[in-house]
N, C-alpha and C. Protein backbone atom coordinates (compact mmCIF):
# COMPACT_ATOMS: atom_id res chain seq x y z
N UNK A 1 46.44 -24.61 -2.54
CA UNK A 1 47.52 -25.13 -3.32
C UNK A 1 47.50 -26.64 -3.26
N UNK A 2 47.96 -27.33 -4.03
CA UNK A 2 48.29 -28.87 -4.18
C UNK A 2 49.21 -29.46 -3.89
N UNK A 3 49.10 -30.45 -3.99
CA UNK A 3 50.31 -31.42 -3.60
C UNK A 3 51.52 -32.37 -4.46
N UNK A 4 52.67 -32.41 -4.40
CA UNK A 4 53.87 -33.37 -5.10
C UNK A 4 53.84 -34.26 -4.53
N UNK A 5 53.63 -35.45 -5.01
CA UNK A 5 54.13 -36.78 -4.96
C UNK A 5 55.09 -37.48 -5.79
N UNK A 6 56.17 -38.04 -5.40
CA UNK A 6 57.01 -38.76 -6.51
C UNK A 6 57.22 -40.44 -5.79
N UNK A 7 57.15 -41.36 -6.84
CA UNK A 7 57.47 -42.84 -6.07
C UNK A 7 58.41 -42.76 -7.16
N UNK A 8 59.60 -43.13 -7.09
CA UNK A 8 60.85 -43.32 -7.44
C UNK A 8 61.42 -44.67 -8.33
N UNK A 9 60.53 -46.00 -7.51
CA UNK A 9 60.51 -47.38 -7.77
C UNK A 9 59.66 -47.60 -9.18
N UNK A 10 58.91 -46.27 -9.41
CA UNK A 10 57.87 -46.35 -10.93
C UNK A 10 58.37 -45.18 -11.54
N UNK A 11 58.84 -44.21 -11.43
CA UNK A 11 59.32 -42.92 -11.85
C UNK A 11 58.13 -42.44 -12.20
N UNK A 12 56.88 -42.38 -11.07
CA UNK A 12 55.75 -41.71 -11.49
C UNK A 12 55.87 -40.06 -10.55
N UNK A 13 55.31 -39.14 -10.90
CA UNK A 13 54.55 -37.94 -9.82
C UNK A 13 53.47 -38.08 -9.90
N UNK A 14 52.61 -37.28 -8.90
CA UNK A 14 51.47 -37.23 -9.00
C UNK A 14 51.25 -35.59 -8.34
N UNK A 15 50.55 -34.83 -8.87
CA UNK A 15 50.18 -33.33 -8.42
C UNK A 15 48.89 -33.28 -8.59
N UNK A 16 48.58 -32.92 -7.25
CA UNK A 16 47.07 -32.60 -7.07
C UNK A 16 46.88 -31.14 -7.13
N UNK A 17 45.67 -30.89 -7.97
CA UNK A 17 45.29 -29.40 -8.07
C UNK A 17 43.87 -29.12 -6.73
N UNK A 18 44.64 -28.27 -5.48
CA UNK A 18 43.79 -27.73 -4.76
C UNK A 18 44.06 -29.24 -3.63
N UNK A 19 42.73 -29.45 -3.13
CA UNK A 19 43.10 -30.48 -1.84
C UNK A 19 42.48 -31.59 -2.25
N UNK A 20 43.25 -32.22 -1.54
CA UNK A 20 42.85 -34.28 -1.89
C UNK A 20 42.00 -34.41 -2.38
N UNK A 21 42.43 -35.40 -3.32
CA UNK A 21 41.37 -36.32 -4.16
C UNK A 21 40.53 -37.54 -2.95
N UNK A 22 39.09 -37.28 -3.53
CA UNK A 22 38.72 -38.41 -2.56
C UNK A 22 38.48 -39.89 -3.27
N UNK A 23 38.71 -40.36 -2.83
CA UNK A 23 38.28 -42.14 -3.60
C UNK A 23 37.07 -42.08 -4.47
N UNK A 24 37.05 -42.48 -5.88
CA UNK A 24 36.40 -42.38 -6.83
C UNK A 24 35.81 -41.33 -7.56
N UNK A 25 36.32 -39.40 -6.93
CA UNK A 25 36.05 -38.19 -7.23
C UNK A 25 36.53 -38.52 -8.52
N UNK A 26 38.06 -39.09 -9.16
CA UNK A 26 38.44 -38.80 -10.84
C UNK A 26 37.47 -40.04 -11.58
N UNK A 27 36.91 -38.79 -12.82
CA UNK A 27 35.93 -39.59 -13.37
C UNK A 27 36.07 -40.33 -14.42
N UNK A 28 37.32 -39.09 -14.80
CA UNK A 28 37.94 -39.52 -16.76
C UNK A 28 39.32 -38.87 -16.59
N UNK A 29 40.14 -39.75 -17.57
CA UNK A 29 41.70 -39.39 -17.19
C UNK A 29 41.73 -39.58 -18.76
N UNK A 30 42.50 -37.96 -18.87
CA UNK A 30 43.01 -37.75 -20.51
C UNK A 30 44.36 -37.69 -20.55
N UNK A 31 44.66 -38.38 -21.96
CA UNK A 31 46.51 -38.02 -22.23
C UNK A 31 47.14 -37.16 -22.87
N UNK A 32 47.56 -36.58 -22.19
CA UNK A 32 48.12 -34.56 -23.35
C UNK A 32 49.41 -35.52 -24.34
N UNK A 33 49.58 -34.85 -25.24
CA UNK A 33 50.70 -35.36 -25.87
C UNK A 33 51.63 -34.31 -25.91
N UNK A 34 52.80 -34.95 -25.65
CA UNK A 34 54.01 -33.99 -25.38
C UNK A 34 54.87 -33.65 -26.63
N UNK A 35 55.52 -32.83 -27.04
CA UNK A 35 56.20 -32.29 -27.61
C UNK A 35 57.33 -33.28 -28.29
N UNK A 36 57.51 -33.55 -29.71
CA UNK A 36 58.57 -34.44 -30.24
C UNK A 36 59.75 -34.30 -29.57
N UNK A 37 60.31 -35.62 -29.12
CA UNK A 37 61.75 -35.42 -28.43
C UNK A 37 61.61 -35.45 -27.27
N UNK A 38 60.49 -35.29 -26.12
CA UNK A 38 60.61 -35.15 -24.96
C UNK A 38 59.61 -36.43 -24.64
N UNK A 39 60.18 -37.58 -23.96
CA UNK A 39 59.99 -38.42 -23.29
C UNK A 39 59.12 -38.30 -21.81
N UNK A 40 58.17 -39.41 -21.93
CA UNK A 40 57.10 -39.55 -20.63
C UNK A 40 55.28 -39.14 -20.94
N UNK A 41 55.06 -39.15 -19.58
CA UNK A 41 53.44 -39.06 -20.14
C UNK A 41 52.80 -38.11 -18.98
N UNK A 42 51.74 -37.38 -19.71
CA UNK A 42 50.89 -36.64 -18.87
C UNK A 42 49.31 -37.24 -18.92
N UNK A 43 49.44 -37.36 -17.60
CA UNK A 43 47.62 -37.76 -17.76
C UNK A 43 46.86 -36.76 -16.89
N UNK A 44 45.48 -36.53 -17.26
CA UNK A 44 44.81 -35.86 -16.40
C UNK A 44 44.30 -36.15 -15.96
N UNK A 45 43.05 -36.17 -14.85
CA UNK A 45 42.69 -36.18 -13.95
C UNK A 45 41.58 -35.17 -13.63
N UNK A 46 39.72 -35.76 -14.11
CA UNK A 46 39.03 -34.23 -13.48
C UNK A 46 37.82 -35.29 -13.85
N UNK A 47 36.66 -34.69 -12.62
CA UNK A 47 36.14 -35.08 -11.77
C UNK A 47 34.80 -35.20 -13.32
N UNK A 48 33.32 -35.60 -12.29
CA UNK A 48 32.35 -35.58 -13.44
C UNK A 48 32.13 -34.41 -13.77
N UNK A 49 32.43 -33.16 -13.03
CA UNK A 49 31.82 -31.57 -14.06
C UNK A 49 32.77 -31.20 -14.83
N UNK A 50 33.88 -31.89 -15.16
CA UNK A 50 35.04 -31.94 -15.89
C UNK A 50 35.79 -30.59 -15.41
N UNK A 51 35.96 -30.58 -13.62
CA UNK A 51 37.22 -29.73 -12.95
C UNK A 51 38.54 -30.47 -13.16
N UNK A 52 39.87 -29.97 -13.10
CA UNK A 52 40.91 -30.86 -13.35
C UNK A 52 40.97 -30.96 -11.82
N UNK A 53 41.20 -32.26 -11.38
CA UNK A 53 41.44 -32.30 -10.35
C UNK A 53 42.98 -33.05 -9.28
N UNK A 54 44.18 -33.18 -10.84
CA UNK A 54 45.57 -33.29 -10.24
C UNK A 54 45.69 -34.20 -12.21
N UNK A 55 47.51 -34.13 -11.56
CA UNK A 55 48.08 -34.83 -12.85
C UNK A 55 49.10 -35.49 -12.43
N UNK A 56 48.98 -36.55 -13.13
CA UNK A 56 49.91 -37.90 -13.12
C UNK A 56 50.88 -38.06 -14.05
N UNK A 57 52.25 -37.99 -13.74
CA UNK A 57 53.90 -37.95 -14.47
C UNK A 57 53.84 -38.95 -14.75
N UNK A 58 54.12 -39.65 -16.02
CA UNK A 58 55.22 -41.17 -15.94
C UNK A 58 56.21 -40.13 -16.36
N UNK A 59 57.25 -41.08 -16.19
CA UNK A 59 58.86 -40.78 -16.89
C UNK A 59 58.69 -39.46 -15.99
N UNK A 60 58.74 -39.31 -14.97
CA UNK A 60 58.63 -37.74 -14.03
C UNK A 60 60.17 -37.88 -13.83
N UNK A 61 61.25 -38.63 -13.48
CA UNK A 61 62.68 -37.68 -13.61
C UNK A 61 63.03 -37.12 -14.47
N UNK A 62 62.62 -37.60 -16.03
CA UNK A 62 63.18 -36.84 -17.18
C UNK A 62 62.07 -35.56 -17.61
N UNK A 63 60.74 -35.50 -16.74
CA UNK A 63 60.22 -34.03 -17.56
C UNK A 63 59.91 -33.14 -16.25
N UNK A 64 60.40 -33.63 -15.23
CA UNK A 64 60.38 -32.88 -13.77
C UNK A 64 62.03 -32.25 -13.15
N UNK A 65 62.11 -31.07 -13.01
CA UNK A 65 63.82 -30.43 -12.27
C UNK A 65 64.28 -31.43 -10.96
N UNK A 66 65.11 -32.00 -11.17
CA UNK A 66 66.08 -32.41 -10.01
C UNK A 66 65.41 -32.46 -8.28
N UNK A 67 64.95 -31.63 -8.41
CA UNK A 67 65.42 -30.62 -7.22
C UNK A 67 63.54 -30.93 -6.82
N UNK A 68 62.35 -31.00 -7.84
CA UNK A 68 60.99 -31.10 -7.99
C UNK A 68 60.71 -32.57 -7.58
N UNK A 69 61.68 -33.82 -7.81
CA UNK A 69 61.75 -34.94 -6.96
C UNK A 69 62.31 -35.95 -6.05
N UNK A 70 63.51 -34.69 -5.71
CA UNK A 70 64.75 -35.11 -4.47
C UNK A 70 63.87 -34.73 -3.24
N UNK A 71 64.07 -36.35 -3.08
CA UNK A 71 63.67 -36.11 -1.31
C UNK A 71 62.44 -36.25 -1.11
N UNK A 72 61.68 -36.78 -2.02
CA UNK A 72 60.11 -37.14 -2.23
C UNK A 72 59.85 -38.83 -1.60
C-alpha cells in the first residue's frame, strides 16, 4: 500500500502508489484534467517503463475529504 502526504502551507498531497519513490525513479509527470467545476490539479507520476508510481494534489483541500488531510 502507499502513502498520504499533505503540506498545508501549499495545499499540495502527495500519494505514493506501493513503496517510496527513490530520487530520480519519476521519469515523466502527466496532467489528468478534471471535470468542469471542480477546482485543482492532478499530476502523475511513473517511472521510465511507464509504472505509475504516486500522484501529486494541488488544490488537495478542495478535491480531498476533510478527514483525508486533518492531521497530516
Amino acid at each position: 500500500m502507499g502513502d498520504l502526504t499533505y503540506d498545508p502551507e501549499v495545499d499540495a498531497a502527495y500519494a505514493t502508489i506501493g513503496r517510496p519513490i527513490r530520487p530520480g525513479e519519476a521519469a515523466r509527470q502527466v496532467s489528468v484534467a478534471l471535470p468542469e467545476g471542480i477546482s485543482g490539479e492532478l499530476l502523475l507520476d511513473f517511472d521510465r517503463d511507464g509504472h505509475l508510481l504516486g500522484v501529486e494534489i494541488l488544490g488537495a483541500s478542495g478535491l480531498l475529504r476533510p478527514e483525508d488531510v486533518r492531521g497530516q
